[in-house]
Each structure stands twice: as structure tokens, then as C-alpha cells.
Protein backbone atom coordinates (compact mmCIF):
# COMPACT_ATOMS: atom_id res chain seq x y z
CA UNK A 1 -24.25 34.23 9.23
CA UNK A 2 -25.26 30.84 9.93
CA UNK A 3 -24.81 29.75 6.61
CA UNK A 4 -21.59 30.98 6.80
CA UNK A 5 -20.74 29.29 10.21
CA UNK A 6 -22.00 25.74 8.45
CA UNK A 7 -19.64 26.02 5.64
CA UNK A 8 -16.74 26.83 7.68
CA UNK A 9 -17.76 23.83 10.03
CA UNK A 10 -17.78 21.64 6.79
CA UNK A 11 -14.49 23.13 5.94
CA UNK A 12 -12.80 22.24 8.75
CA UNK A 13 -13.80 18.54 8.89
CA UNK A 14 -13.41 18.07 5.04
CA UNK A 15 -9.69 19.15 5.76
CA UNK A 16 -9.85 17.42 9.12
CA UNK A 17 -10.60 13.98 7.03
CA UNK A 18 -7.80 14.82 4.58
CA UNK A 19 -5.22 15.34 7.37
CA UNK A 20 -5.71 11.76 8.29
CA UNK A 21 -5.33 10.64 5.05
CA UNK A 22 -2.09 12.83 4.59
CA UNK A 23 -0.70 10.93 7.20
CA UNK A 24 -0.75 7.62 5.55
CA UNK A 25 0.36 9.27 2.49
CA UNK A 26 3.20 10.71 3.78
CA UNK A 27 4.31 7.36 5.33
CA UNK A 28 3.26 5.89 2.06
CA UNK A 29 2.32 2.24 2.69
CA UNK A 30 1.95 2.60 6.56
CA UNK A 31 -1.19 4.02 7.26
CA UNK A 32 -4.76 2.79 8.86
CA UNK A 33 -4.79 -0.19 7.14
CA UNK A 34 -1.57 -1.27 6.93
CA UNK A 35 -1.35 -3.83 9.92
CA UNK A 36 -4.51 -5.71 8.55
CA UNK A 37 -4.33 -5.93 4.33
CA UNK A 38 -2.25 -8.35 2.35
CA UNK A 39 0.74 -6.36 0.96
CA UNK A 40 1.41 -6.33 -3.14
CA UNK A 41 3.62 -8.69 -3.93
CA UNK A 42 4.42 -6.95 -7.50
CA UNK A 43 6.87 -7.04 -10.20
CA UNK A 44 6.52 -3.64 -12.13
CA UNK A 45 5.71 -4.17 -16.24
CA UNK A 46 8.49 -3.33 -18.47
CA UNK A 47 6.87 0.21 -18.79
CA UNK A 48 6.90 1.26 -15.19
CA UNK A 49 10.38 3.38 -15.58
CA UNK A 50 8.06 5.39 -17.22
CA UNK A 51 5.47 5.69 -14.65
CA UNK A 52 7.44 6.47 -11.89
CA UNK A 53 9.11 9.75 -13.64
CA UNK A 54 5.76 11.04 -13.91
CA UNK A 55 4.63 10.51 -10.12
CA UNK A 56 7.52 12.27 -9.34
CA UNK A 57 6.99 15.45 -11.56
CA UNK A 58 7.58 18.05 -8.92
CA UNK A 59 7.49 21.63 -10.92
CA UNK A 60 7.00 23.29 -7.33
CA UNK A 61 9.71 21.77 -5.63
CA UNK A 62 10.40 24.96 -3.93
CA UNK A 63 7.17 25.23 -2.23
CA UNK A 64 6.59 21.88 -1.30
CA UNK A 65 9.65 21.41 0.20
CA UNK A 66 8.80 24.74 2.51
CA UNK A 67 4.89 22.57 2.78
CA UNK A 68 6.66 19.68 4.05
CA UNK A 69 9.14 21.39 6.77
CA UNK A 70 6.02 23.60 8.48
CA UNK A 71 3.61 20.31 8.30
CA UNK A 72 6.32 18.05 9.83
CA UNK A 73 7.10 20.62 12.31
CA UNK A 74 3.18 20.54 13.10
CA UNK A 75 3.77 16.91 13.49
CA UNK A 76 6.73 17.20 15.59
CA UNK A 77 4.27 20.37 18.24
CA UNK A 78 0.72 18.28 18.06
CA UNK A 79 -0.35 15.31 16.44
CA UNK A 80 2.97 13.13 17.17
CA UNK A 81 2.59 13.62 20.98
CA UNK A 82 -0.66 12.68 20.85
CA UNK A 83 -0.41 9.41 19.01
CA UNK A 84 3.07 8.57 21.41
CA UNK A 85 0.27 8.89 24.18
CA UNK A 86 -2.02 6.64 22.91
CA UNK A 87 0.46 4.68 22.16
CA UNK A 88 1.66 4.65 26.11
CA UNK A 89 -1.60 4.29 27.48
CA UNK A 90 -3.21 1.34 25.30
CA UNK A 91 -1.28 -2.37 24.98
CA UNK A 92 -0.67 -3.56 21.71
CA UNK A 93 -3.31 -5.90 21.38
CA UNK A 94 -6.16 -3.10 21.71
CA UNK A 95 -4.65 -0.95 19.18
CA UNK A 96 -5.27 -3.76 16.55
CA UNK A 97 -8.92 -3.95 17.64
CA UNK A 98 -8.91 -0.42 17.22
CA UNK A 99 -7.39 -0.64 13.32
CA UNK A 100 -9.78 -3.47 12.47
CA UNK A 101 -12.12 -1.26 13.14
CA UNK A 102 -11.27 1.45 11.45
CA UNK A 103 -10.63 -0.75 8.10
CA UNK A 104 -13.79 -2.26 8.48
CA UNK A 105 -16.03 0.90 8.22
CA UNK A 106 -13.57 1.77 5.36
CA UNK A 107 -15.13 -1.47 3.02
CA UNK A 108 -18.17 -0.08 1.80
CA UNK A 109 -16.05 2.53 0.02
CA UNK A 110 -13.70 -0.05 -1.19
CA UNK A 111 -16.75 -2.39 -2.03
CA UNK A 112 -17.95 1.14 -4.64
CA UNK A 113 -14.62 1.47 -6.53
CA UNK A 114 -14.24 -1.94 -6.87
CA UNK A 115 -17.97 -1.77 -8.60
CA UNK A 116 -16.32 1.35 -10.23
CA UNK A 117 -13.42 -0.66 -11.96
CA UNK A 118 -15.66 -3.32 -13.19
CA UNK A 119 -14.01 -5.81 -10.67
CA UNK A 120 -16.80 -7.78 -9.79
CA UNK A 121 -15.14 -10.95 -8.32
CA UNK A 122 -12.97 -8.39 -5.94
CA UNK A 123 -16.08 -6.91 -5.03
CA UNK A 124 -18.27 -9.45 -4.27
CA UNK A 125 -14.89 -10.28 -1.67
CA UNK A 126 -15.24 -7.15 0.20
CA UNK A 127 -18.81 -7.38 0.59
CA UNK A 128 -18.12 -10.62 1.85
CA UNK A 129 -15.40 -9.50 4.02
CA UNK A 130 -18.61 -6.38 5.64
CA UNK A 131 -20.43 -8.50 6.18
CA UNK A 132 -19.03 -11.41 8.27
CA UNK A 133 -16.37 -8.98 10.04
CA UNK A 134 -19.47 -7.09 11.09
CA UNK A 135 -21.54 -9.80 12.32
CA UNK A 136 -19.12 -12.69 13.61
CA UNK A 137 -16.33 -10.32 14.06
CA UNK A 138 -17.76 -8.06 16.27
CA UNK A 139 -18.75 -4.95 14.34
CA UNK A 140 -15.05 -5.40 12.94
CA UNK A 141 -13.50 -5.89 16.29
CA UNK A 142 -11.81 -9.38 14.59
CA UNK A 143 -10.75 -9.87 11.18
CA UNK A 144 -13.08 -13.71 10.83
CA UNK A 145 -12.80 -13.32 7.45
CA UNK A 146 -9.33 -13.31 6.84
CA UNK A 147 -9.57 -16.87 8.87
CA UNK A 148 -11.57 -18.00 6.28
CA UNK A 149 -9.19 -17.07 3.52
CA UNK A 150 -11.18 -13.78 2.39
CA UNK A 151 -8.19 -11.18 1.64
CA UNK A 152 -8.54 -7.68 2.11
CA UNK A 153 -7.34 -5.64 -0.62
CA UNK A 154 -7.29 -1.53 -0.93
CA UNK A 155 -9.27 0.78 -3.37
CA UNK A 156 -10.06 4.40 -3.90
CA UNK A 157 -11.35 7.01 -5.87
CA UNK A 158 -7.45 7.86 -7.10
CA UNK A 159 -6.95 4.12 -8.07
CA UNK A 160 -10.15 4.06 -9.76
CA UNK A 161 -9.78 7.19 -12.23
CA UNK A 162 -5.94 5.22 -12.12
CA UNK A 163 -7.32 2.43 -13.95
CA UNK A 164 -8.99 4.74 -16.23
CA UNK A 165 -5.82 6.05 -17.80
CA UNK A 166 -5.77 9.24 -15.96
CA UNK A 167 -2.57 10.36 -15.41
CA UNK A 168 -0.87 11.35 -11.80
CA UNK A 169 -0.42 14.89 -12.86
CA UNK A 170 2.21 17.33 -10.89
CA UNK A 171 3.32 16.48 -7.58
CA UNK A 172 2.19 18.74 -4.27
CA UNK A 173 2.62 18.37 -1.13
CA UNK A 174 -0.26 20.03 0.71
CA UNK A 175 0.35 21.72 4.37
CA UNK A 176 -1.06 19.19 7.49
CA UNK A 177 -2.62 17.24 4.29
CA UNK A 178 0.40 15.83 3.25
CA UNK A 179 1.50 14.64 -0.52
CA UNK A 180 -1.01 14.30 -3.27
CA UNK A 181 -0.87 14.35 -6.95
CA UNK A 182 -3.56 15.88 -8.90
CA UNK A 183 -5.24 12.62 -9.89
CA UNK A 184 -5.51 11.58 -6.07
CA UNK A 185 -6.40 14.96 -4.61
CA UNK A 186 -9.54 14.77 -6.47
CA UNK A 187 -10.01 11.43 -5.82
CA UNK A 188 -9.96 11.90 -2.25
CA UNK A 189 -12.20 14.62 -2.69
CA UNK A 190 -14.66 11.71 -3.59
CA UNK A 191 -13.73 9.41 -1.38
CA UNK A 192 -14.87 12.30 1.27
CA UNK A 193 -18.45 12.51 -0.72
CA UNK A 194 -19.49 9.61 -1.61
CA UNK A 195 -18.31 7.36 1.57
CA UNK A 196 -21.22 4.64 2.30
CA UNK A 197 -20.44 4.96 6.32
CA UNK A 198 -19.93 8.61 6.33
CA UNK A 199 -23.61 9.29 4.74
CA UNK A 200 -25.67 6.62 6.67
CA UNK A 201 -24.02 8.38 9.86
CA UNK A 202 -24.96 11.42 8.76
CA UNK A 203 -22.02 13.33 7.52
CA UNK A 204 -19.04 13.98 9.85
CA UNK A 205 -20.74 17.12 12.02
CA UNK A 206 -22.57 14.21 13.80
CA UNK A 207 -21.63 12.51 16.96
CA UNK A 208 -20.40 9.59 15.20
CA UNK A 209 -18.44 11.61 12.40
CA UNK A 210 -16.66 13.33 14.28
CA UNK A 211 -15.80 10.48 16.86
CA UNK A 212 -15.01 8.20 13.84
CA UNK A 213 -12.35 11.30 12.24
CA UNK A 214 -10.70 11.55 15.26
CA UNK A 215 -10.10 7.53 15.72
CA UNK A 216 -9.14 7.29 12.59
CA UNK A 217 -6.79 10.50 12.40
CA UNK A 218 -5.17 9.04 15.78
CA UNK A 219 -5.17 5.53 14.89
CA UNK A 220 -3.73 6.57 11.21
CA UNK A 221 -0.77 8.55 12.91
CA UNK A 222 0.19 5.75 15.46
CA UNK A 223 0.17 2.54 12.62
CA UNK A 224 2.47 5.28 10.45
CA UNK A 225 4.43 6.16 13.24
CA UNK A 226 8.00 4.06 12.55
CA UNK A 227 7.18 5.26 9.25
CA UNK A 228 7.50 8.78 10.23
CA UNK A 229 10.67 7.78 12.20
CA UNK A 230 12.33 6.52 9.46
CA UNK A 231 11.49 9.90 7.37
CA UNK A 232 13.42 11.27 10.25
CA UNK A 233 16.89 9.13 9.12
CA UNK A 234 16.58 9.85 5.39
CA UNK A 235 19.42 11.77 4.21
CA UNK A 236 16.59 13.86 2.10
CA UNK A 237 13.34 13.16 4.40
CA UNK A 238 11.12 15.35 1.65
CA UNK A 239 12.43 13.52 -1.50
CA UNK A 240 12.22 10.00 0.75
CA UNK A 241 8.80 10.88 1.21
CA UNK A 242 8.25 11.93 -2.43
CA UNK A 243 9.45 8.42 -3.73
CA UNK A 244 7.33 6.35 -1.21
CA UNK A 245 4.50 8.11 -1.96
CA UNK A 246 4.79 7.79 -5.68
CA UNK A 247 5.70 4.01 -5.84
CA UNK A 248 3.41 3.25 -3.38
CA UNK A 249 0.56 4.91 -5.13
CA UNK A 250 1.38 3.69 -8.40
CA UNK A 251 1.64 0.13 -7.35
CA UNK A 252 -2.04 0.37 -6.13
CA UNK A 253 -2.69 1.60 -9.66
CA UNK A 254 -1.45 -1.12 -11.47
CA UNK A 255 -2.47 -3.55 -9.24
CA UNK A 256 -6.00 -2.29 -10.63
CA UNK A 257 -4.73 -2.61 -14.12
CA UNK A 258 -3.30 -5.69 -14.48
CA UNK A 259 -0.20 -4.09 -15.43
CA UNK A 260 2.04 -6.33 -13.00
CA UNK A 261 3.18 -9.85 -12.38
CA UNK A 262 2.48 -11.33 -8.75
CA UNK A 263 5.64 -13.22 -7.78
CA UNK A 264 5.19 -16.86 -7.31
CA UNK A 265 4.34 -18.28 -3.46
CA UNK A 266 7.16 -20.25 -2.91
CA UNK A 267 5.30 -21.92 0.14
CA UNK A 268 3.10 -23.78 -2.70
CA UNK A 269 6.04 -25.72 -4.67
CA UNK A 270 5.97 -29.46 -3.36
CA UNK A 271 9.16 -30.00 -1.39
CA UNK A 272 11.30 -32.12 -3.72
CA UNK A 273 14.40 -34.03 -3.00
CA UNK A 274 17.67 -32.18 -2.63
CA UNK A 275 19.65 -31.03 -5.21
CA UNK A 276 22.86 -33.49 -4.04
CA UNK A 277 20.63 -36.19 -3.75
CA UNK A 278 19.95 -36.25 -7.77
CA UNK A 279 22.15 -38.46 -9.91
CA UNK A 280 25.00 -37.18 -11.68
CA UNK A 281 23.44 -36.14 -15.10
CA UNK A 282 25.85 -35.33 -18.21
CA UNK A 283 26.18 -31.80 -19.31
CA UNK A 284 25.78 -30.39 -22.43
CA UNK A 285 28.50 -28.31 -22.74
CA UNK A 286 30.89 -31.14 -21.43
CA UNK A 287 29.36 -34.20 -22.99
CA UNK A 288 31.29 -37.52 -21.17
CA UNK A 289 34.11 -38.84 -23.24
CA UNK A 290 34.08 -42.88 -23.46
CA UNK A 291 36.78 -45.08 -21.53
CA UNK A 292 38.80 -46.64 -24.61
CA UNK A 293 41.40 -50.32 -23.64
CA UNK A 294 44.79 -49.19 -23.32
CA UNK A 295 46.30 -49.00 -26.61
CA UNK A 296 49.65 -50.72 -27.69
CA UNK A 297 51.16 -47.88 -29.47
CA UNK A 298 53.65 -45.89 -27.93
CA UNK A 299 52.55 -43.53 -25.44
CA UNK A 300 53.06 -40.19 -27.80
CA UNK A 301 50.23 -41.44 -29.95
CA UNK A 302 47.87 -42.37 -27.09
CA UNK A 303 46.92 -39.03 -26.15
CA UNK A 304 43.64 -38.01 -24.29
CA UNK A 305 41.52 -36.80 -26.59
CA UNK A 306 40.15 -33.43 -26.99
CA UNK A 307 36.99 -32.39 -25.48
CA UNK A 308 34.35 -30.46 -27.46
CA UNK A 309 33.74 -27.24 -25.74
């Protein structure tokens, strides 16, 4: 009987820690982490047409759409009142101390798939990034290392086996956990398992587990929040949802890939002088006929000549 009462215990918070990823998955990009990482500036390769059809292979439309009305209604009842309270009762400013950190505990997981994807340089960043934030930022309170030009950057088990070649697989969207594909389900799975914090806390049945889920399951929900408003405008809110989900997903994936162009940073190009400013240059197509004397025939034979086009 005990036995029995563990595994339901470990049950609970393993679906507990997926809710508050379903969250940010639902909102797509806005989730924990959002207000603090560098967003993707990415141009999709020629083959990402391609891509994108198969993150959005829904074969159980049907039931996921049904999935997706009962969690948001669960939203709607419980976890959206309680993040517009937090929200009421703590300024702005806190809030962000409160996401920084939660993304801070979250970089010895990103520090393992970056080891995972043979990304050593990106890597070596995070571990830079643990390290200061923890010890001049305040156990993560401040983001020092951003200061210092250290980027964040985002990585998970579903990236990793991403980068891989393994493919997103049918699209589900999972009651309270929100959308997943099979590829990321089990990858979040893992994430679960085989987080650094999670295990040198001693799983999330402890005191600081559990404290840390429900943070970050609040926190998650209140950073995704004008997200979830804007789900609530969508002419189709489940196929709105779908789409985010999938591009935002896949963009993480070939981000780990290489599979994408950054755009350029504008900021860097030396200011020049203005375009009016530049002498008049001849063009090609309309190359500058030469001024010829007046001639002393009669005017029918002194036409302009023709210009080349």
C-alpha cells in the first residue's frame, strides 16, 4: 500500500511538472523563459515548407480539439485566477526576479543537451552563464551575465533527439499538459529525469521540489499570460495554438541544426552618408548620350538621337 501511495505521489508531480511545461507550449514562445533569452532571429532553409506540414500532422484532430476546450476551460476555473493574483499582488519588477530565477535553475539542463548535441562552445556559455548568475547575480536573482555579453540560449531533450534527425511525429494535445508531438513528449519525459537541479534537491517530493514546481508552474502561466489572451482572439484558438506550437518548436530545432540563416544586425553596418548626398552616377540601362555643337543642316536632319534601351 505504501508502495502504491509513492507511485501515485510520483505520478502526480511528474504530471504536475508537465502542466507547467504545457503552459509554455501552448503559448508557444511565451513561457518561463521568455522575458530573459535572446529571441531567434531566423530565416527558415529552403526545406522548411516541408517541416512545418509534418509538425502539424494532426490524425486526431477530433480529440484534441475536445483536449484543448476541457484544458482551457481548466485554465479559465483554476490556474488563470491564480496567476491574475499574483500578478495583482507583486509589481513588475519582482516578477522578473522571480523568472531569472526560475531560468537560472533551468541551465544545468540546458548546459547537458548542449553536451548532448556536441555544441561545446554553446556549452561552455551556459556554464558560464551558472555560474556567475549564481554567484554575482544573486543565486540568479540578476541576469550579470547577460551584462557581460554572455547570451542565454534554450535547449531540451526534444531539440536534442531534433538535431538527431528524429522526426516530430503526430500531433496531440494532452489534457492540463497541453500540445506535444511525439518527439517532445518523450523528450520532456527526460528533461523530468535527468534534470541536474531536480536530483541534487532530491527529486520533486522534497521541500524544495515541490516549492520550485509550483514557482515555476505560476511564474510559467503569468509570463504566458497575453499569450493566452491572444489564443482567446484567434478566429480558431486550437489551430492558432497548433501553428505556434509547431513553428516555434521547429525553429528551436533548426536553430540546433544549422539549418537556418540569422538575419544580419543592422545596428553593426557603419552609418554611411545618405543616399542624396552621393553623386549622380550613370546608369546602365540609360547610358548618358554626349552634347554634340549645333549642326548647320536643317532642323529635320538634326534629330535627337535614339537612346539604347
Amino acid at each position: 500500500m505504501q508502495r502504491l501511495s509513492v507511485t501515485l505521489r510520483t505520478a502526480t508531480t511528474v504530471l504536475s511538472l508537465l502542466a507547467a511545461g504545457g503552459f509554455s507550449a501552448t503559448a508557444s514562445s511565451a513561457h518561463a523563459r521568455a522575458p530573459l533569452e535572446t529571441p531567434v532571429p531566423l530565416v527558415a532553409a529552403p526545406d522548411a515548407t516541408a517541416d512545418m506540414a509534418q509538425t502539424e500532422y494532426d490524425p486526431l484532430e477530433g480529440f484534441n480539439r475536445g483536449s484543448y476546450a476541457f484544458s482551457m476551460g481548466l485554465d479559465r476555473a483554476f490556474f488563470g485566477p491564480v496567476a491574475h493574483g499574483y500578478m495583482a499582488v507583486t509589481p513588475n519588477s519582482f516578477r522578473h526576479r522571480v523568472s531569472a530565477v526560475v531560468y537560472n535553475l533551468g541551465e544545468p539542463s540546458t548546459f547537458l543537451n548542449d553536451v548532448l548535441q556536441a555544441k561545446p562552445k554553446r556549452a561552455g556559455r551556459t556554464t558560464a552563464r551558472f555560474a556567475i548568475n549564481s554567484t554575482v547575480g544573486l543565486l540568479g536573482l540578476f541576469d550579470v551575465a547577460a551584462g557581460m555579453g554572455i547570451r542565454s540560449h534554450d535547449a531540451d531533450f526534444g531539440q536534442t533527439f531534433g538535431r538527431y534527425g528524429v522526426k516530430p511525429g503526430p500531433y496531440l494535445y494532452v489534457p492540463v499538459l497541453g500540445p506535444l508531438n511525439f518527439r517532445d513528449g518523450v523528450g520532456r519525459v527526460f528533461d523530468f529525469f535527468t534534470d541536474p537541479v531536480g536530483i541534487a534537491g532530491g527529486g520533486w517530493t522534497t521541500t524544495f521540489g515541490a516549492s520550485r514546481l509550483v514557482v515555476q508552474t505560476i511564474d510559467t502561466r503569468a509570463n504566458a499570460d497575453l499569450a493566452f489572451r491572444g489564443l482567446d482572439q484567434a478566429i480558431d484558438p486550437y489551430a492558432t495554438a497548433r501553428s505556434a506550437y509547431g513553428q516555434h518548436r521547429e525553429a528551436l530545432v533548426r536553430e540546433a541544426t544549422g539549418a537556418v540563416q540569422e538575419l544580419p544586425d543592422f545596428d553593426d553596418v557603419s552609418a554611411g552618408p545618405e543616399p542624396a548626398a552621393t553623386p549622380a552616377k550613370a546608369s546602365p540601362q540609360a547610358p548618358t548620350v554626349p552634347v554634340e555643337p549645333a549642326s548647320p543642316e536643317p532642323a529635320a536632319s538634326a534629330s535627337v538621337p535614339t537612346v539604347p534601351q
